[in-house]
C-alpha atoms as a PDB file:
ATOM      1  CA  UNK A   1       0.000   0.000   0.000  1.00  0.00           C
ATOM      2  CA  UNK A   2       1.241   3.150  -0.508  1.00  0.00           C
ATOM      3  CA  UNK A   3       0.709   6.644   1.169  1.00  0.00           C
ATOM      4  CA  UNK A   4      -2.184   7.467  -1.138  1.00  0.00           C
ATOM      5  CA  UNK A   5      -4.492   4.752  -0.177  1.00  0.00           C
ATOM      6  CA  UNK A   6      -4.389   5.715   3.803  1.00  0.00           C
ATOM      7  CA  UNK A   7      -4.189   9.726   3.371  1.00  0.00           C
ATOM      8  CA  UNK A   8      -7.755   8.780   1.266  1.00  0.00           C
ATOM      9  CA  UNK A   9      -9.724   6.594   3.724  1.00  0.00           C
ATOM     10  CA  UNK A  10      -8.404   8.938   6.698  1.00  0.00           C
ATOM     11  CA  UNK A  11      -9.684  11.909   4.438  1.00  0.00           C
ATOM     12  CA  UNK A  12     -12.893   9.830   3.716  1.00  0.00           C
ATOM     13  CA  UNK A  13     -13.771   8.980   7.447  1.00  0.00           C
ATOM     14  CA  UNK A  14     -12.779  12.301   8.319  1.00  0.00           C
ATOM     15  CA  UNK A  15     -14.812  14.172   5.992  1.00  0.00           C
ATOM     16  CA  UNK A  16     -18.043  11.479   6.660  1.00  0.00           C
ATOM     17  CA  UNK A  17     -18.171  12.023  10.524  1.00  0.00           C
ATOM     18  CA  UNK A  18     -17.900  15.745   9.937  1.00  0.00           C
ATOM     19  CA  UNK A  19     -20.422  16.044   7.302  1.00  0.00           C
ATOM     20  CA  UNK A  20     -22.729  13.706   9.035  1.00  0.00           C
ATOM     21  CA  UNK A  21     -22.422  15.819  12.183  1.00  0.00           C
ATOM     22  CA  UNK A  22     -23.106  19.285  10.869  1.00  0.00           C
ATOM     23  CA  UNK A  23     -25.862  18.011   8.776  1.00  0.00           C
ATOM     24  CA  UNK A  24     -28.211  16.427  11.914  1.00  0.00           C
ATOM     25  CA  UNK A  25     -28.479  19.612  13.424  1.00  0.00           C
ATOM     26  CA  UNK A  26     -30.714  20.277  10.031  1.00  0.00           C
ATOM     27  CA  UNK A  27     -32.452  16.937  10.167  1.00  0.00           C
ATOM     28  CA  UNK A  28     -31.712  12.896   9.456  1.00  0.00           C
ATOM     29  CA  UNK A  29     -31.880  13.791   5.481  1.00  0.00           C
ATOM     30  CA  UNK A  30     -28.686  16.430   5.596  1.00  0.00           C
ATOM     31  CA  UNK A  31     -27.276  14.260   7.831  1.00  0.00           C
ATOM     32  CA  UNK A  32     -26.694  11.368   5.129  1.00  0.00           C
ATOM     33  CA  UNK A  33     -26.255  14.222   2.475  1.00  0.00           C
ATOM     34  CA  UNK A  34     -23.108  15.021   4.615  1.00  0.00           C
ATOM     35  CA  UNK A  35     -21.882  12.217   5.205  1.00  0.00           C
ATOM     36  CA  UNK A  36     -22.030  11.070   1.336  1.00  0.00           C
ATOM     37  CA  UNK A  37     -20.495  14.720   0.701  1.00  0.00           C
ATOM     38  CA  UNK A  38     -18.064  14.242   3.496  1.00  0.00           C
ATOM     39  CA  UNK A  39     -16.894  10.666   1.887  1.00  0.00           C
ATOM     40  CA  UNK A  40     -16.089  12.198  -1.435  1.00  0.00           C
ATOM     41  CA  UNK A  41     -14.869  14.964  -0.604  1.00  0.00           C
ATOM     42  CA  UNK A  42     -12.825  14.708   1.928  1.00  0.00           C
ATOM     43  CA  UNK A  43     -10.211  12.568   0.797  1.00  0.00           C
ATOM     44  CA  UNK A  44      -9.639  15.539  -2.214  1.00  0.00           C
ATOM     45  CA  UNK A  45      -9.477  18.507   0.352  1.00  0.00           C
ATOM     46  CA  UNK A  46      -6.991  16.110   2.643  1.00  0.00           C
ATOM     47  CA  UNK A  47      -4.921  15.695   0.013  1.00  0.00           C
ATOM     48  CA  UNK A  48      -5.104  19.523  -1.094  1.00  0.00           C
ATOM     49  CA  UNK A  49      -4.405  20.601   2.524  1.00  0.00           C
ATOM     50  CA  UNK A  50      -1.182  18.011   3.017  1.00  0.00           C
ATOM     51  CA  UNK A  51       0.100  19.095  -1.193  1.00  0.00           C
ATOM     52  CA  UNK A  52      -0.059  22.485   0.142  1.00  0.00           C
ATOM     53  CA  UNK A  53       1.862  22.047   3.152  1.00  0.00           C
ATOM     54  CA  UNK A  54       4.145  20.819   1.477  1.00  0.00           C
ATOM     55  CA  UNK A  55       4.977  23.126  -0.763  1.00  0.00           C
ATOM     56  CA  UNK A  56       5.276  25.422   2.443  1.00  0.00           C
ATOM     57  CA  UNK A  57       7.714  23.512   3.474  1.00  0.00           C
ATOM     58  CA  UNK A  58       9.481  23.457   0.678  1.00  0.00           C
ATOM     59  CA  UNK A  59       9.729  27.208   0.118  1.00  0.00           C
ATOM     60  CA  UNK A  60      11.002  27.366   4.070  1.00  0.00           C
ATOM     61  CA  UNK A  61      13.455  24.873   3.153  1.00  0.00           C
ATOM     62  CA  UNK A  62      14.612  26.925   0.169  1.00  0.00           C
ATOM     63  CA  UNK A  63      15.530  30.467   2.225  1.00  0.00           C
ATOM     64  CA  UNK A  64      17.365  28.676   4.512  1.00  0.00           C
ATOM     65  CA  UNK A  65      21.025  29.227   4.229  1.00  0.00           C
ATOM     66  CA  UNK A  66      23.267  27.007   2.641  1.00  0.00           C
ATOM     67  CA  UNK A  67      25.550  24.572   4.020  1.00  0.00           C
ATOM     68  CA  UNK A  68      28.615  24.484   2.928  1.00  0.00           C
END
């Protein structure tokens, strides 16, 4: 398995619980809504989130000096 696979069901369990949780204050029907939402997307915005901090990291790296 590689680090895709677990980043995606993390992101997808994630994203289900919170979905499913901010939709039953609305009623049972948003409540699956959100937690179908939450399943689909949440393994895209984990991955965005994690792609992003890593190119943060990155550009810290990069202004650090250099070693001789």
């Amino acid at each position: 398995m590689t680090l895709i696979e677990p980043v995606m069901l993390v992101g997808a369990a994630i994203g289900g619980v919170v979905g499913a949780v901010w939709g039953f204050g609305s009623g049972i029907g948003w409540a699956v809504a959100g937690l179908l939402g939450g399943v689909v997307l949440g393994p895209v915005l984990l991955i965005l989130l994690l792609l992003v901090l890593a190119m943060l990291l990155q550009l810290r790296g990069k202004r650090s000096p250099e070693r001789p």
